[in-house]
C-alpha atoms as a PDB file:
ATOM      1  CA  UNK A   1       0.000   0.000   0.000  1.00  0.00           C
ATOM      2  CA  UNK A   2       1.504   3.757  -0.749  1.00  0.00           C
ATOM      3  CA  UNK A   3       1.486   6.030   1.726  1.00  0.00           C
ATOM      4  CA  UNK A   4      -0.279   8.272   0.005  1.00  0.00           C
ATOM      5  CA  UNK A   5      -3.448   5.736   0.069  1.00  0.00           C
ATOM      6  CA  UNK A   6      -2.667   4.603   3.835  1.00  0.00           C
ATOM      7  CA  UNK A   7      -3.104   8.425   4.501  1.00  0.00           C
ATOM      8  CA  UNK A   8      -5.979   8.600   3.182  1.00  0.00           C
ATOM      9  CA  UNK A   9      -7.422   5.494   4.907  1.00  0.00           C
ATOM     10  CA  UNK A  10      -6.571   6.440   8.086  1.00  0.00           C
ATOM     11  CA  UNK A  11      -7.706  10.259   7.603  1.00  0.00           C
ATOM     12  CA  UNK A  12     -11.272   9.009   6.774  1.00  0.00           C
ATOM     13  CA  UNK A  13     -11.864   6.081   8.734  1.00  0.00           C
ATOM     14  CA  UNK A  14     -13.184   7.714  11.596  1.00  0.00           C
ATOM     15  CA  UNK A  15     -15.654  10.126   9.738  1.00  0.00           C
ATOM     16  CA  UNK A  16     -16.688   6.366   7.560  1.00  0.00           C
ATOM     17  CA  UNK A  17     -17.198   4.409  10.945  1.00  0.00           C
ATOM     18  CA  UNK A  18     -19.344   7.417  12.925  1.00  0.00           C
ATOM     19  CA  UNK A  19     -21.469   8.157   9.718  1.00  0.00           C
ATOM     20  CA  UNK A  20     -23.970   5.993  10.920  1.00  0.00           C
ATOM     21  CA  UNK A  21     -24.254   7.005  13.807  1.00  0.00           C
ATOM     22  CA  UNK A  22     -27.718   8.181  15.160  1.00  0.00           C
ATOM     23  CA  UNK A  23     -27.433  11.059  17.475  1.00  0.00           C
ATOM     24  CA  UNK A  24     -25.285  12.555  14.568  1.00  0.00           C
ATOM     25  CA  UNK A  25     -27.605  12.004  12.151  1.00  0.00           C
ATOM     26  CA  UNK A  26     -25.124  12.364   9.355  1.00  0.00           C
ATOM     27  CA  UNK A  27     -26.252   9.198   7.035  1.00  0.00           C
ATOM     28  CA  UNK A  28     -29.402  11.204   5.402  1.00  0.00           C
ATOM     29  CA  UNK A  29     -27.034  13.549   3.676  1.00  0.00           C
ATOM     30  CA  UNK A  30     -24.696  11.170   2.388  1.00  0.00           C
ATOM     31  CA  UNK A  31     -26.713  11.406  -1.238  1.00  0.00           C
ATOM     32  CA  UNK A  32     -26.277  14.871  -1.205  1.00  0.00           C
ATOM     33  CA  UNK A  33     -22.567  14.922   0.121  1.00  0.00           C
ATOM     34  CA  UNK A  34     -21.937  12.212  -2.921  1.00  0.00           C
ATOM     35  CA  UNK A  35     -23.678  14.133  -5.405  1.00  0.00           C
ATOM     36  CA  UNK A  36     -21.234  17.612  -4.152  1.00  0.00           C
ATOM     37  CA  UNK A  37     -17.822  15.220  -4.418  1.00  0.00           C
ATOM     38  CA  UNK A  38     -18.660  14.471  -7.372  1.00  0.00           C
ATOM     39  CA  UNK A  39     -19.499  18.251  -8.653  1.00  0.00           C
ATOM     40  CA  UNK A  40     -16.543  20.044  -6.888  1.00  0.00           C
ATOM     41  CA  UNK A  41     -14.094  17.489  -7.629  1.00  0.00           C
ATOM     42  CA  UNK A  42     -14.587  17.786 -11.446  1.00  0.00           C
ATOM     43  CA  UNK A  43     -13.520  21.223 -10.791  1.00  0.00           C
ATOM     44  CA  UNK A  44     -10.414  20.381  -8.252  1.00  0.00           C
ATOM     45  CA  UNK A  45      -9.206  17.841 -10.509  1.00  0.00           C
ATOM     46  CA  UNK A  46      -9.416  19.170 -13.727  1.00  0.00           C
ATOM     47  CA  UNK A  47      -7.284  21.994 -12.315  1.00  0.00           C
ATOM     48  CA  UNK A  48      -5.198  19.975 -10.696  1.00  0.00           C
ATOM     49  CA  UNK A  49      -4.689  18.000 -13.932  1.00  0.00           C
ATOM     50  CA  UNK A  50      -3.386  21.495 -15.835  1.00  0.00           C
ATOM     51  CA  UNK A  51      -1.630  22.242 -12.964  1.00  0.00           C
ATOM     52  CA  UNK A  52       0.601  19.405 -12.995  1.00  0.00           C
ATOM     53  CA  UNK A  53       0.835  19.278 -16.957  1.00  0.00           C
ATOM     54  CA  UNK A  54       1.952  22.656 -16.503  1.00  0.00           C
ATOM     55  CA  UNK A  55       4.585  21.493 -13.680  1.00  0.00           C
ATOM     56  CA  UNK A  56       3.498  23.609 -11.187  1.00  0.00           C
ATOM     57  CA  UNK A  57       3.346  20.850  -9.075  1.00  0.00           C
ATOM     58  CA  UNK A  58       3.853  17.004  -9.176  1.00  0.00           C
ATOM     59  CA  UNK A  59       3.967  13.542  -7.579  1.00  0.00           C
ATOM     60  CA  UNK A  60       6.738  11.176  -6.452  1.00  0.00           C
ATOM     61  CA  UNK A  61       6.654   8.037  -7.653  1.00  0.00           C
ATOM     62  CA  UNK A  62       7.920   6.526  -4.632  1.00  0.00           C
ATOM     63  CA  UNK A  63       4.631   7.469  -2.629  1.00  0.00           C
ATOM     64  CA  UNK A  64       1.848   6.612  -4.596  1.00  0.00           C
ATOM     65  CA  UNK A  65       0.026   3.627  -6.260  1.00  0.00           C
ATOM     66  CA  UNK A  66       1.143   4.102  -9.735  1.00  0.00           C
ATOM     67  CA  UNK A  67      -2.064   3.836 -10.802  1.00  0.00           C
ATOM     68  CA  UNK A  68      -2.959   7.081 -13.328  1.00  0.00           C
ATOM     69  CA  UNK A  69      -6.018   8.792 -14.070  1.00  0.00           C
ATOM     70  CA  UNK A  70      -5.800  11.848 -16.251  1.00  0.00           C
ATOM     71  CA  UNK A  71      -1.862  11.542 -15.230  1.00  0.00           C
ATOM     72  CA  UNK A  72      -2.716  11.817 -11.979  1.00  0.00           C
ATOM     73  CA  UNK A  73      -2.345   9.196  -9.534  1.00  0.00           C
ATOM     74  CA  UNK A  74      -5.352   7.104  -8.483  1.00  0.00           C
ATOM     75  CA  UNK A  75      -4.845   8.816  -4.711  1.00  0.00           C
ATOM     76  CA  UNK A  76      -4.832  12.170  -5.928  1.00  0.00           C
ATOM     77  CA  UNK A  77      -8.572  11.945  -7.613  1.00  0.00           C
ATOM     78  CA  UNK A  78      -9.033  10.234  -4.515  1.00  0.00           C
ATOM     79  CA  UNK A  79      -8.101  13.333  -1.831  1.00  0.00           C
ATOM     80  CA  UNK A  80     -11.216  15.409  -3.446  1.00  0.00           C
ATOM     81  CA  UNK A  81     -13.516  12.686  -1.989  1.00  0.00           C
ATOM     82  CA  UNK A  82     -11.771  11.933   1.045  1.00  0.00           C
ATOM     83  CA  UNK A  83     -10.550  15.257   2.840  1.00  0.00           C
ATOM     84  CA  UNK A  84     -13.937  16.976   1.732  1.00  0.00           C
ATOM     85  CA  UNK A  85     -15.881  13.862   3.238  1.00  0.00           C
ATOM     86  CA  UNK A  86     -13.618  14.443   6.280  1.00  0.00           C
ATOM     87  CA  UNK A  87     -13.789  18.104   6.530  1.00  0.00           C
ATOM     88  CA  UNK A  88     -17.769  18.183   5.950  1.00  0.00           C
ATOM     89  CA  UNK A  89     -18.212  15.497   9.183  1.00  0.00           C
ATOM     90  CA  UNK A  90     -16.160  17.368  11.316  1.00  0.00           C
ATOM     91  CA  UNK A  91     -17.762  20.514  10.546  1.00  0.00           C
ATOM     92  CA  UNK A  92     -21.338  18.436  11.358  1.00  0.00           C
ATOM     93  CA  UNK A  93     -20.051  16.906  14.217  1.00  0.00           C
ATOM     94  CA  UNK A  94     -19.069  20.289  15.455  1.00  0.00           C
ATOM     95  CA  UNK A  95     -22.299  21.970  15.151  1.00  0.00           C
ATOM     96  CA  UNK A  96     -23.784  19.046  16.966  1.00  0.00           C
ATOM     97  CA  UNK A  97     -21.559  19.389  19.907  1.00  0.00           C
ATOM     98  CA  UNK A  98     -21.032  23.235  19.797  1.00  0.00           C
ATOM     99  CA  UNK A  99     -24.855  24.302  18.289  1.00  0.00           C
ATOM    100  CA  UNK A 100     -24.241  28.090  20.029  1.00  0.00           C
ATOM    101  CA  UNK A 101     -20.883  28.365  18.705  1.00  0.00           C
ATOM    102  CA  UNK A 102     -21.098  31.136  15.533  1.00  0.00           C
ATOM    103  CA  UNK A 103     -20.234  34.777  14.581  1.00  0.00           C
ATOM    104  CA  UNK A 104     -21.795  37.554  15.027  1.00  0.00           C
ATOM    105  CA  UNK A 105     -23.354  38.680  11.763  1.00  0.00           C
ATOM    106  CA  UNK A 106     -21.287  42.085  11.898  1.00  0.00           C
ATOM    107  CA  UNK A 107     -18.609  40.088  12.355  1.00  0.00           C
ATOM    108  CA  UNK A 108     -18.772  37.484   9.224  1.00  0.00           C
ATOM    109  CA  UNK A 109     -19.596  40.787   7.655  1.00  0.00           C
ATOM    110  CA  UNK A 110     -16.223  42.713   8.697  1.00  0.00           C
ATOM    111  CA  UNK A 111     -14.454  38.970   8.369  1.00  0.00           C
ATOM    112  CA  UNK A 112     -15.540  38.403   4.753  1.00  0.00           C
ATOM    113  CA  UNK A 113     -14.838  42.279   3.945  1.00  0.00           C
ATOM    114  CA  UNK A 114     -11.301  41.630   4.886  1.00  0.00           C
ATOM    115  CA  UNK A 115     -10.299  38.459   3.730  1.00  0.00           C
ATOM    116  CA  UNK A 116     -12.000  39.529  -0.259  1.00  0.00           C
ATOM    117  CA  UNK A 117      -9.598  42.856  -0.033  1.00  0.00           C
ATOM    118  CA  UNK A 118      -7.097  40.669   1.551  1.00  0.00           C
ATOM    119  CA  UNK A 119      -7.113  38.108  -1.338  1.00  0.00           C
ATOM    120  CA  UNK A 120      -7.920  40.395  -4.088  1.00  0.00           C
ATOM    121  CA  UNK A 121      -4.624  42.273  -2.757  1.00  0.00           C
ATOM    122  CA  UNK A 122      -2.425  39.062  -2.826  1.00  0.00           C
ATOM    123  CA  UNK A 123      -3.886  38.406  -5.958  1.00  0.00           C
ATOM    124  CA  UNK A 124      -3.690  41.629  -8.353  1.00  0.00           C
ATOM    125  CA  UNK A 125       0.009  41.794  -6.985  1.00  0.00           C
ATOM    126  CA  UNK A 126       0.644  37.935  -8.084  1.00  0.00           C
ATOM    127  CA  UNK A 127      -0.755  36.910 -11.576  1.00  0.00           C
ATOM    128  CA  UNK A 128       2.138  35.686 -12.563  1.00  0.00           C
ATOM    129  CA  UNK A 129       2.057  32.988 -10.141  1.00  0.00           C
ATOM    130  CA  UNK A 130      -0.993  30.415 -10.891  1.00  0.00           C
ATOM    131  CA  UNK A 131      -1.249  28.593  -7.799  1.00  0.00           C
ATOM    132  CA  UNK A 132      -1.644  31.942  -5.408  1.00  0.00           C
ATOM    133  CA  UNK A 133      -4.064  34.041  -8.339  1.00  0.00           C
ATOM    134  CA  UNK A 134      -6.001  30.923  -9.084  1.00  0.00           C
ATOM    135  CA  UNK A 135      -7.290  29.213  -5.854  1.00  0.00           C
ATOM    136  CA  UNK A 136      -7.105  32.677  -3.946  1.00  0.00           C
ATOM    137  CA  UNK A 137      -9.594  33.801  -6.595  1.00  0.00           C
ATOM    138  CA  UNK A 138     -11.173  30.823  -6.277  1.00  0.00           C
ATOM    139  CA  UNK A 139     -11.797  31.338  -2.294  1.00  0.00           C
ATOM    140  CA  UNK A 140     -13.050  34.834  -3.513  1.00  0.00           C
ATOM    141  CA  UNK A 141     -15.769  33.372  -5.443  1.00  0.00           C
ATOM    142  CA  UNK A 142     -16.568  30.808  -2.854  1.00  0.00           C
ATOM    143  CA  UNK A 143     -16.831  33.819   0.444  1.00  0.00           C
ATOM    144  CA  UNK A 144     -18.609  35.965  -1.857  1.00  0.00           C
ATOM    145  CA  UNK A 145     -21.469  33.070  -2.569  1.00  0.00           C
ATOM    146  CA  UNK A 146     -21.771  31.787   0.528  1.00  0.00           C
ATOM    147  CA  UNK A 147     -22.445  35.443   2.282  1.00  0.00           C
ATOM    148  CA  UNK A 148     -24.917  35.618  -0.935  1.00  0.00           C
ATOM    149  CA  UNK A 149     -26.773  32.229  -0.156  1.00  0.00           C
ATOM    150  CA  UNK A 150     -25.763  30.848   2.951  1.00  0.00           C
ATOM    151  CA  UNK A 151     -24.368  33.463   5.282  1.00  0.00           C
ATOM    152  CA  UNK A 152     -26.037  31.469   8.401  1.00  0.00           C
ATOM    153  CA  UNK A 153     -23.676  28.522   7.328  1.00  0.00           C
ATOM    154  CA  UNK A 154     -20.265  30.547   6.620  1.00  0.00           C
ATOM    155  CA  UNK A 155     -21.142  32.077  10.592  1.00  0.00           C
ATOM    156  CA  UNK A 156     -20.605  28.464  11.179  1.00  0.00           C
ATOM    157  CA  UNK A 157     -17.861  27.847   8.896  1.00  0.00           C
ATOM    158  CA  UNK A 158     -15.374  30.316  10.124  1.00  0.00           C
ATOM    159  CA  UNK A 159     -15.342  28.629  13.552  1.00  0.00           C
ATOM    160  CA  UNK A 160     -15.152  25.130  12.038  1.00  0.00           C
ATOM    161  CA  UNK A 161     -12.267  25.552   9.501  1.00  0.00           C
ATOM    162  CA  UNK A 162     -10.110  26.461  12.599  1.00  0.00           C
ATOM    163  CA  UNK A 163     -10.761  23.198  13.775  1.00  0.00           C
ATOM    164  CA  UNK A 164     -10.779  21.480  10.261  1.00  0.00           C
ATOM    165  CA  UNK A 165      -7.555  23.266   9.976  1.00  0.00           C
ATOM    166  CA  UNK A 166      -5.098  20.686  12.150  1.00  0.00           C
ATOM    167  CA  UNK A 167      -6.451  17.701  10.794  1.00  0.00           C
ATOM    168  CA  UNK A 168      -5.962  18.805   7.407  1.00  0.00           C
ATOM    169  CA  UNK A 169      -2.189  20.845   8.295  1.00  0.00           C
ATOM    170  CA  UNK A 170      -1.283  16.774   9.509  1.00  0.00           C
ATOM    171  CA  UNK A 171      -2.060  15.280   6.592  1.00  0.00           C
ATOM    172  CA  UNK A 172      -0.399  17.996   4.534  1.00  0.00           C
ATOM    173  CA  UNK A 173       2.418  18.534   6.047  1.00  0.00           C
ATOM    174  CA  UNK A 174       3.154  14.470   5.619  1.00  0.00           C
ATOM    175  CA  UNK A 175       2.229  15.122   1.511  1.00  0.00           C
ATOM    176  CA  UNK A 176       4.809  17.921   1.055  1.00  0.00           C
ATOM    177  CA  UNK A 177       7.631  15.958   3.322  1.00  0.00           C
ATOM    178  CA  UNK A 178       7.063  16.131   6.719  1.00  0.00           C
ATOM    179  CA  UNK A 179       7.992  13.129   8.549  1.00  0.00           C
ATOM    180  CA  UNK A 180       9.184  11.117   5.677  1.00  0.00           C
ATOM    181  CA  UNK A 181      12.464  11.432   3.460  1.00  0.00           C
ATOM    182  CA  UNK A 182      10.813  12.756   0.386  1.00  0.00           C
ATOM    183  CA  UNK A 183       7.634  14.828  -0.422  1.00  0.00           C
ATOM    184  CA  UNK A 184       4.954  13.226  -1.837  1.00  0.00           C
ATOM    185  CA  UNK A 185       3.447  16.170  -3.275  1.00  0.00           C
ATOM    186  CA  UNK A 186       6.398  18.673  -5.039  1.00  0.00           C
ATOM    187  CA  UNK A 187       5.647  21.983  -5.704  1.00  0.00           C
ATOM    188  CA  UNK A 188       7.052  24.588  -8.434  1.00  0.00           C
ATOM    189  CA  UNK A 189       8.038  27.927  -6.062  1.00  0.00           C
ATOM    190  CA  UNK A 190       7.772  30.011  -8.688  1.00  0.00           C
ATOM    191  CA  UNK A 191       4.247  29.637  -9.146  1.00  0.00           C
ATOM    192  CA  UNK A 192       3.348  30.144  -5.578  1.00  0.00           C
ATOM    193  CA  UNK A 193       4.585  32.916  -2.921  1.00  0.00           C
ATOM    194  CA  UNK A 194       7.279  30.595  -1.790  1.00  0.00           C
ATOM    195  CA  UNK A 195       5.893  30.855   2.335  1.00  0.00           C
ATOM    196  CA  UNK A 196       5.628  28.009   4.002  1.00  0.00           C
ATOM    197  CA  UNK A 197       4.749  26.916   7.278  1.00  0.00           C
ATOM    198  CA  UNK A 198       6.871  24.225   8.081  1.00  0.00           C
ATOM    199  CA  UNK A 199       6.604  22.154   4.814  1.00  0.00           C
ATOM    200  CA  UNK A 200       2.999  23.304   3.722  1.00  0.00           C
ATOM    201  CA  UNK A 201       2.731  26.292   1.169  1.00  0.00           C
ATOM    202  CA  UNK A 202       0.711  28.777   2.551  1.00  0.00           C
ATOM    203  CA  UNK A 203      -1.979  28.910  -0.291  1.00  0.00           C
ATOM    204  CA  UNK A 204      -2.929  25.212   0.706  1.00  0.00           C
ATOM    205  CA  UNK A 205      -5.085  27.255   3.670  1.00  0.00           C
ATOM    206  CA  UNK A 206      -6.323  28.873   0.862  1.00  0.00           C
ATOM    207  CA  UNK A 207      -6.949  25.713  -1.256  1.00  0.00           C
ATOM    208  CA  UNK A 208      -8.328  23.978   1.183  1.00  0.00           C
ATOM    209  CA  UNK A 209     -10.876  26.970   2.552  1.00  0.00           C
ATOM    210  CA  UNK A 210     -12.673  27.100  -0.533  1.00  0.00           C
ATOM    211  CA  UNK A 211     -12.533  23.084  -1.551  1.00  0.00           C
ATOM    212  CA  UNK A 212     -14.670  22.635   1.556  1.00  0.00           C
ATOM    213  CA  UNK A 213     -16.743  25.569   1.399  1.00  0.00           C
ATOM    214  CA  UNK A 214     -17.950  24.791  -2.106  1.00  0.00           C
ATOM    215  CA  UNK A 215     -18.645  21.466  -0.766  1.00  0.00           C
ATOM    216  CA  UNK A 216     -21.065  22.874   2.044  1.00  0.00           C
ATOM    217  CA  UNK A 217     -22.488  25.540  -0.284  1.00  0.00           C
ATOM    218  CA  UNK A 218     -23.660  22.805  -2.599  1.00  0.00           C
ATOM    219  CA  UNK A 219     -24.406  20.453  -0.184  1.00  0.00           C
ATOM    220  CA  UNK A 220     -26.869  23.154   1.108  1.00  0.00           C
ATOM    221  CA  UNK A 221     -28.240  23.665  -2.222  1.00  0.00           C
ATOM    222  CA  UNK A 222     -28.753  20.246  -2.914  1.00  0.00           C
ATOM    223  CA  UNK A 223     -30.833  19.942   0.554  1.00  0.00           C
ATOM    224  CA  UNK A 224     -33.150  22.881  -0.488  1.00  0.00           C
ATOM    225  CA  UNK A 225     -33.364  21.460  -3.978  1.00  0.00           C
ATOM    226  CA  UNK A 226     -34.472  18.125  -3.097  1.00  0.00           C
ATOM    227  CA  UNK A 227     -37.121  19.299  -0.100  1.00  0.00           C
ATOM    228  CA  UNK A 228     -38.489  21.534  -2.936  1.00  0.00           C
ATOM    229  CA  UNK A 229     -38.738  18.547  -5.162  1.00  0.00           C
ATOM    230  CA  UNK A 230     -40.351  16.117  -2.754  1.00  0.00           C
ATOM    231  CA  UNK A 231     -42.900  18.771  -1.993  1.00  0.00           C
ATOM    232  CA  UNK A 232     -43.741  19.377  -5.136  1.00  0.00           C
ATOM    233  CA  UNK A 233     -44.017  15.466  -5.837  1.00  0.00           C
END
């Protein structure tokens, strides 16, 4: 087994195991959390395929399967189904255990204010590096829709990601080299701002922010969409 896949296993075990379980009440969405893998990760890995035909980042052999798809490797198309599936139980399971725990509306409103300057900032003053314009501009897009359609949600958010955050920060830091001899995820410096903290580029907050989000925006959606449906029915 590569490490790339035994990281994986172990990062979604848990959140696999505890779907089920009923004062969670997680297994209802699974349809919907399938349906918004499936519709995010088209974008994430098509993306992720130009970015590494491009070389702006790439794989070591030594770490994965071997197995390609698109010339990426099997675990790679697999870490848009698995940290998202993580990410979105943990935020769940927080809200169960923490219901009370949210922003203040002025407060998302000031937060999202900042980080869209913020971003646009890092942005405008970067397009010649595609990894910090593109999935910066991407977590643009996603603030700016969820404050649109599901500001009671990104109240939420901003308190889970924190949390979401060290789960995620372990299993990255072990992709780009952390703990082991080689990374298994190489990236191209001069397409990012070269700031890391410890082995992790600093966009992957970034990255990760808005791979998530999108997730429980369309999630969301999908929830409305199919109540609406099976009232109409």
């Amino acid at each position: 087994m590569s490490v790339y896949l035994a990281l994986e296993i172990l990062t979604i075990i848990i959140p696999l195991l505890y779907s089920y379980d009923r004062k969670l009440n997680f297994y209802p969405k699974l349809k919907v959390v399938g349906l918004s893998l499936i519709f995010v990760g088209i974008f994430y890995v098509l993306g992720d395929v130009w970015f590494t035909k491009s070389g702006f980042w790439g794989f070591n052999q030594k770490y994965h399967s071997g197995i390609l798809i698109f010339n990426l490797p099997l675990e790679e198309c697999l870490f848009f189904i698995v940290i998202p599936y993580a990410s979105i139980f943990l935020h769940d399971t927080l809200i169960y255990l923490f219901p009370k725990v949210r922003l203040s509306r002025l407060s998302t409103q000031v937060l999202n204010i900042v980080l869209i300057i913020g971003l646009l900032a890092l942005v405008i003053s970067n397009l010649n590096k595609a990894y910090t314009s593109i999935y910066l501009s991407v977590a643009i897009i996603s603030i700016i829709w969820a404050w649109l359609r599901e500001f009671e949600m990104l109240r939420r958010y901003y308190f889970t990601f924190c949390v979401i955050l060290i789960p995620f920060f372990l299993v990255n830091s072990v992709l780009t080299g952390s703990f082991i001899a080689e990374p298994v995820v190489w990236y191209n410096n001069a397409q990012n701002l070269g700031i890391r903290i410890g082995t992790v580029p600093v966009e992957d907050i970034s990255y990760a922010f808005s791979l998530i989000l999108l997730n429980l925006i369309v999630v969301n959606r999908l929830v409305i969409w199919f109540n609406r449906k099976s009232l109409s029915e």
